[in-house]
N, C-alpha and C. Protein backbone atom coordinates (compact mmCIF):
# COMPACT_ATOMS: atom_id res chain seq x y z
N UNK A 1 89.94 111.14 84.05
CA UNK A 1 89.87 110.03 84.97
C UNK A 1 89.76 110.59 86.38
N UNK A 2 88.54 109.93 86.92
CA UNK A 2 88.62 110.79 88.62
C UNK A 2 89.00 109.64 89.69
N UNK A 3 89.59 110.51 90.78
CA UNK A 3 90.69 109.70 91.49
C UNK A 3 90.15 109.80 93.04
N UNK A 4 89.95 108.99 93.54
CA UNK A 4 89.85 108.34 95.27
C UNK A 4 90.77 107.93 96.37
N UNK A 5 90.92 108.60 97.13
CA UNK A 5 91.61 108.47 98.29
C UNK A 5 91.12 107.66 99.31
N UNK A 6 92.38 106.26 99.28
CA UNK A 6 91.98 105.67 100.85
C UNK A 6 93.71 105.94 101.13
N UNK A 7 92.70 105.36 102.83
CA UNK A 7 94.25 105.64 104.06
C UNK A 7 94.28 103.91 104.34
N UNK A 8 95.72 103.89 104.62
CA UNK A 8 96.05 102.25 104.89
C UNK A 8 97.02 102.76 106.27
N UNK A 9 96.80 101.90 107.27
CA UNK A 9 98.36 102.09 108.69
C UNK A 9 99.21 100.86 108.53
N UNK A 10 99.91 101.24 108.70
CA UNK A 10 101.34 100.15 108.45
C UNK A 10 102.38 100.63 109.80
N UNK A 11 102.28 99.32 110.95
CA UNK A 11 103.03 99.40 111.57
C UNK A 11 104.42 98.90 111.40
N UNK A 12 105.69 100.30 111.87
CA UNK A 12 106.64 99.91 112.20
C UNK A 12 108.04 100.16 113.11
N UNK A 13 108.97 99.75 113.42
CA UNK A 13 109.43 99.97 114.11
C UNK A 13 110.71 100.87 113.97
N UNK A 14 110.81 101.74 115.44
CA UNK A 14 111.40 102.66 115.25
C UNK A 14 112.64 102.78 113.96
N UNK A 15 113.79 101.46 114.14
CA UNK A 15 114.67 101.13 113.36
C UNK A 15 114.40 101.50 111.69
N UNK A 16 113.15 100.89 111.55
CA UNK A 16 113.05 100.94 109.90
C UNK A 16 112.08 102.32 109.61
N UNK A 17 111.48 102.85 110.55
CA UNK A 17 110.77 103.66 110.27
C UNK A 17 111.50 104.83 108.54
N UNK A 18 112.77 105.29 108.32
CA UNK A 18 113.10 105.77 107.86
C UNK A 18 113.17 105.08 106.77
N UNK A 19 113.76 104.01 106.29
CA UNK A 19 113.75 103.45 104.80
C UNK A 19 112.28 103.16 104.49
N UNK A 20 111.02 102.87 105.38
CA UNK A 20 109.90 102.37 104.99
C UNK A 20 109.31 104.05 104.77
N UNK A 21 109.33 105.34 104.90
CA UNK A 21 108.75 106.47 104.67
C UNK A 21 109.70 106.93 103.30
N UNK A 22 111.29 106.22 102.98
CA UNK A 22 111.62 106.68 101.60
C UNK A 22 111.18 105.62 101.00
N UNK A 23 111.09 104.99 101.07
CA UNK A 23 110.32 104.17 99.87
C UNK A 23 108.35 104.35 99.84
N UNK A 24 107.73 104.73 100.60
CA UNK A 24 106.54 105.44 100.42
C UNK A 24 106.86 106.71 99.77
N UNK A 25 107.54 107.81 99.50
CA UNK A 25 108.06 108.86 99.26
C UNK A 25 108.30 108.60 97.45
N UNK A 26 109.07 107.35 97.26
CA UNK A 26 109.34 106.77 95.87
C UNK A 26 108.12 106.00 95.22
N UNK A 27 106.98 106.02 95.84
CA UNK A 27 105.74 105.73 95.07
C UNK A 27 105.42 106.60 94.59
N UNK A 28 104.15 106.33 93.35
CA UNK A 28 103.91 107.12 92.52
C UNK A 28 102.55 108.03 93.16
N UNK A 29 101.81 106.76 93.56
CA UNK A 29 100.49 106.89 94.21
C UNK A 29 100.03 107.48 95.65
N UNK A 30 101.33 108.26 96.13
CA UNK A 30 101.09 108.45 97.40
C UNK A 30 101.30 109.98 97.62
N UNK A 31 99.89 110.55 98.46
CA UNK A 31 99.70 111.71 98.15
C UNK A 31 99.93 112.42 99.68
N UNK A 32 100.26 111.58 100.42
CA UNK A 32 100.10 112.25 102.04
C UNK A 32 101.11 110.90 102.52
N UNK A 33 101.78 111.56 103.97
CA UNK A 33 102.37 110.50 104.83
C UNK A 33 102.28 111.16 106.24
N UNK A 34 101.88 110.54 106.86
CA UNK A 34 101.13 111.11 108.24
C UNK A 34 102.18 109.44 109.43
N UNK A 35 102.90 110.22 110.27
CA UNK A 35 103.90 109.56 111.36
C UNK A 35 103.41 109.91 112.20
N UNK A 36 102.56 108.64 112.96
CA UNK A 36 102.13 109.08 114.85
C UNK A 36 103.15 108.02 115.36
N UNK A 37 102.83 108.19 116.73
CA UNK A 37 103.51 107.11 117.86
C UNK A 37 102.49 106.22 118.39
N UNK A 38 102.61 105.81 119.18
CA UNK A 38 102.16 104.29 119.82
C UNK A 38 100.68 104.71 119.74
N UNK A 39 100.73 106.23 120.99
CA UNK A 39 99.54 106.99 121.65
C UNK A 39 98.58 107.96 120.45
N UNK A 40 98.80 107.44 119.10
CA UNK A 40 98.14 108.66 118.34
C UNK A 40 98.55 109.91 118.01
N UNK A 41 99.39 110.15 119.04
CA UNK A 41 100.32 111.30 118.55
C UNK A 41 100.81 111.88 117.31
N UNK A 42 100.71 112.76 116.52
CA UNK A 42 101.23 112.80 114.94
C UNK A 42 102.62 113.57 115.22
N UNK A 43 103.89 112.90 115.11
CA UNK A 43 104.86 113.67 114.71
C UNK A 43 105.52 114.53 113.52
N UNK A 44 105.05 113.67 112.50
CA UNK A 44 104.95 114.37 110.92
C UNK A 44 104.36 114.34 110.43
N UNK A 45 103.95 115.33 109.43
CA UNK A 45 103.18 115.29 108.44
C UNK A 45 103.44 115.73 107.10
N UNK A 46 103.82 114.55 106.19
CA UNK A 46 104.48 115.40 105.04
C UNK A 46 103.55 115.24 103.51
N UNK A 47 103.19 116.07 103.14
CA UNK A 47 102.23 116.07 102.15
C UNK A 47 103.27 115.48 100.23
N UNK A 48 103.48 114.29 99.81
CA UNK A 48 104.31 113.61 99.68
C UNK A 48 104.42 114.85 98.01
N UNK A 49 103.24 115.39 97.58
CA UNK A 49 103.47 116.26 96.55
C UNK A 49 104.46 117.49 96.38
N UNK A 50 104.39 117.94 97.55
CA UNK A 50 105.51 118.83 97.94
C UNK A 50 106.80 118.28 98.06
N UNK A 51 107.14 117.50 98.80
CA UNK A 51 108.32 116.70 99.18
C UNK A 51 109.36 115.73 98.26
N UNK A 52 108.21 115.92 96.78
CA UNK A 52 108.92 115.37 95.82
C UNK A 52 110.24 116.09 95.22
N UNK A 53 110.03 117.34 95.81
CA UNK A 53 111.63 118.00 95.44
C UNK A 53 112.85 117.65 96.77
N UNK A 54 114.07 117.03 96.41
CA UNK A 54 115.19 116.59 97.19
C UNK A 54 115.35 117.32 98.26
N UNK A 55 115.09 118.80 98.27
CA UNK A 55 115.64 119.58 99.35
C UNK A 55 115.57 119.55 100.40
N UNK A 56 113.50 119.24 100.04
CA UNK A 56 112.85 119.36 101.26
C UNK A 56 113.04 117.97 102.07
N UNK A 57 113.10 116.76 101.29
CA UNK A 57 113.24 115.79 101.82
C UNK A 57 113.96 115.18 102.98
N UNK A 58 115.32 115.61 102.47
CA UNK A 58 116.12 115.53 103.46
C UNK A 58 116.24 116.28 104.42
N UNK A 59 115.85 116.84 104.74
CA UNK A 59 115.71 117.54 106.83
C UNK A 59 114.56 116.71 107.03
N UNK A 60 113.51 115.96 106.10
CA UNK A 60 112.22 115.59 107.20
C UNK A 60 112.96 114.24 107.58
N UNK A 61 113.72 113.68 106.89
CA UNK A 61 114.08 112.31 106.99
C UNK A 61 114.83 112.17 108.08
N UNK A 62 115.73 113.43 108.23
CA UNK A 62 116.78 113.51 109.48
C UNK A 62 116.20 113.50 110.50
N UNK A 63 114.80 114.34 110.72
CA UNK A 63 114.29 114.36 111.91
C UNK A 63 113.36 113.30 112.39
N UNK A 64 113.58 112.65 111.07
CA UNK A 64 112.70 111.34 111.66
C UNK A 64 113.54 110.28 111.60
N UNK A 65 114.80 110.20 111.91
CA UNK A 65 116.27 109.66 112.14
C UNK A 65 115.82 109.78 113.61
N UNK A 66 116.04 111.29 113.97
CA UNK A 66 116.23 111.52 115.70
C UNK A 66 114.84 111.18 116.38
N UNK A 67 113.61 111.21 115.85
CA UNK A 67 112.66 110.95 116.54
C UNK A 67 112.57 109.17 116.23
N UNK A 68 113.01 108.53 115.80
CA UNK A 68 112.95 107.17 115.45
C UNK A 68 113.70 106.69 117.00
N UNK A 69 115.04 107.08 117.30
CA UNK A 69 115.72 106.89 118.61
C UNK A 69 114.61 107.09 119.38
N UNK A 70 113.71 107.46 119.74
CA UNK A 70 113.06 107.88 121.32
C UNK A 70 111.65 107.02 121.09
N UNK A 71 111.37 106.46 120.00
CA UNK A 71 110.22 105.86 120.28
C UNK A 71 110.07 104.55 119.28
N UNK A 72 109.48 103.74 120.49
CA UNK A 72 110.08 102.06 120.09
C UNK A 72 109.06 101.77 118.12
N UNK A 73 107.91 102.06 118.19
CA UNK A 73 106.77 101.80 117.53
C UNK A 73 106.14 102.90 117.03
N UNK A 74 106.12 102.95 116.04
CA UNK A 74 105.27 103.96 115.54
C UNK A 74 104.21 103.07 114.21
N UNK A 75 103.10 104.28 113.84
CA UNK A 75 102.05 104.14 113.17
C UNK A 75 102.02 105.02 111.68
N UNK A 76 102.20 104.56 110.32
CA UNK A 76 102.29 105.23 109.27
C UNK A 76 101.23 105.66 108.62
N UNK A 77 100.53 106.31 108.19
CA UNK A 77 99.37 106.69 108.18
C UNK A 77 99.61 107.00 106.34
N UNK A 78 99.41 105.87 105.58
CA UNK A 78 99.63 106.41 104.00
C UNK A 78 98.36 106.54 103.05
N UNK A 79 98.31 108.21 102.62
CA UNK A 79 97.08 108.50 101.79
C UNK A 79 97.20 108.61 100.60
N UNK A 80 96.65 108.05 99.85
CA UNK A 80 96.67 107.01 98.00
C UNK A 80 95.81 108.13 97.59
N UNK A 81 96.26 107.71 95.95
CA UNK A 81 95.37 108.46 95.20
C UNK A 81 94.93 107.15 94.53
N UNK A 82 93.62 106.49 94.34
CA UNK A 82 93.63 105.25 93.34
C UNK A 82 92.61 105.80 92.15
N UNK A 83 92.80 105.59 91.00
CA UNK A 83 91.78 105.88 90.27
C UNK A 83 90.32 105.04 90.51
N UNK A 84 89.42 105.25 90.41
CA UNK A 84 87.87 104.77 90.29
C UNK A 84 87.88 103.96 89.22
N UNK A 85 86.89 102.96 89.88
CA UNK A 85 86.77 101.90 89.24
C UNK A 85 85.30 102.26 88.28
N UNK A 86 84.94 102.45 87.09
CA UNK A 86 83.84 102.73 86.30
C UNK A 86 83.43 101.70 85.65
């Protein structure tokens, strides 16, 4: 079965930014998570295949705890794997 990548942005705010990137994290289908700010800026970038082990998880989450405080809005940048439609 061959598989296609689209990107979707989902704005949100600083507050929830953290439960809305663990629950992208707890999808099955999600192969990238890309965190900018207002200006385009990318603060993270966590490639969600790697990150599926606990360890790593938790320091990215923390730091996007402390970067959530300093900026009102941010932009989620989530890259899918969908299978093709034949």
């Amino acid at each position: 079965m061959a598989f296609q990548h689209f990107v979707e942005e989902i704005q949100v705010l600083g507050k929830d930014l953290v439960d809305k990137v663990k629950s992208l994290i707890h999808e099955g289908n999600v192969q990238r998570v890309i965190v900018k700010d207002e200006s385009g800026h990318t603060f993270l970038e966590i490639p969600v295949t790697l990150a599926a082990v606990g360890v790593i998880i938790a320091p990215l989450l923390a730091a996007l705890g402390a970067i959530s405080a300093l900026v009102a809005k941010f932009t989620i940048v989530v890259v899918r794997n969908e299978p093709e439609n034949q």
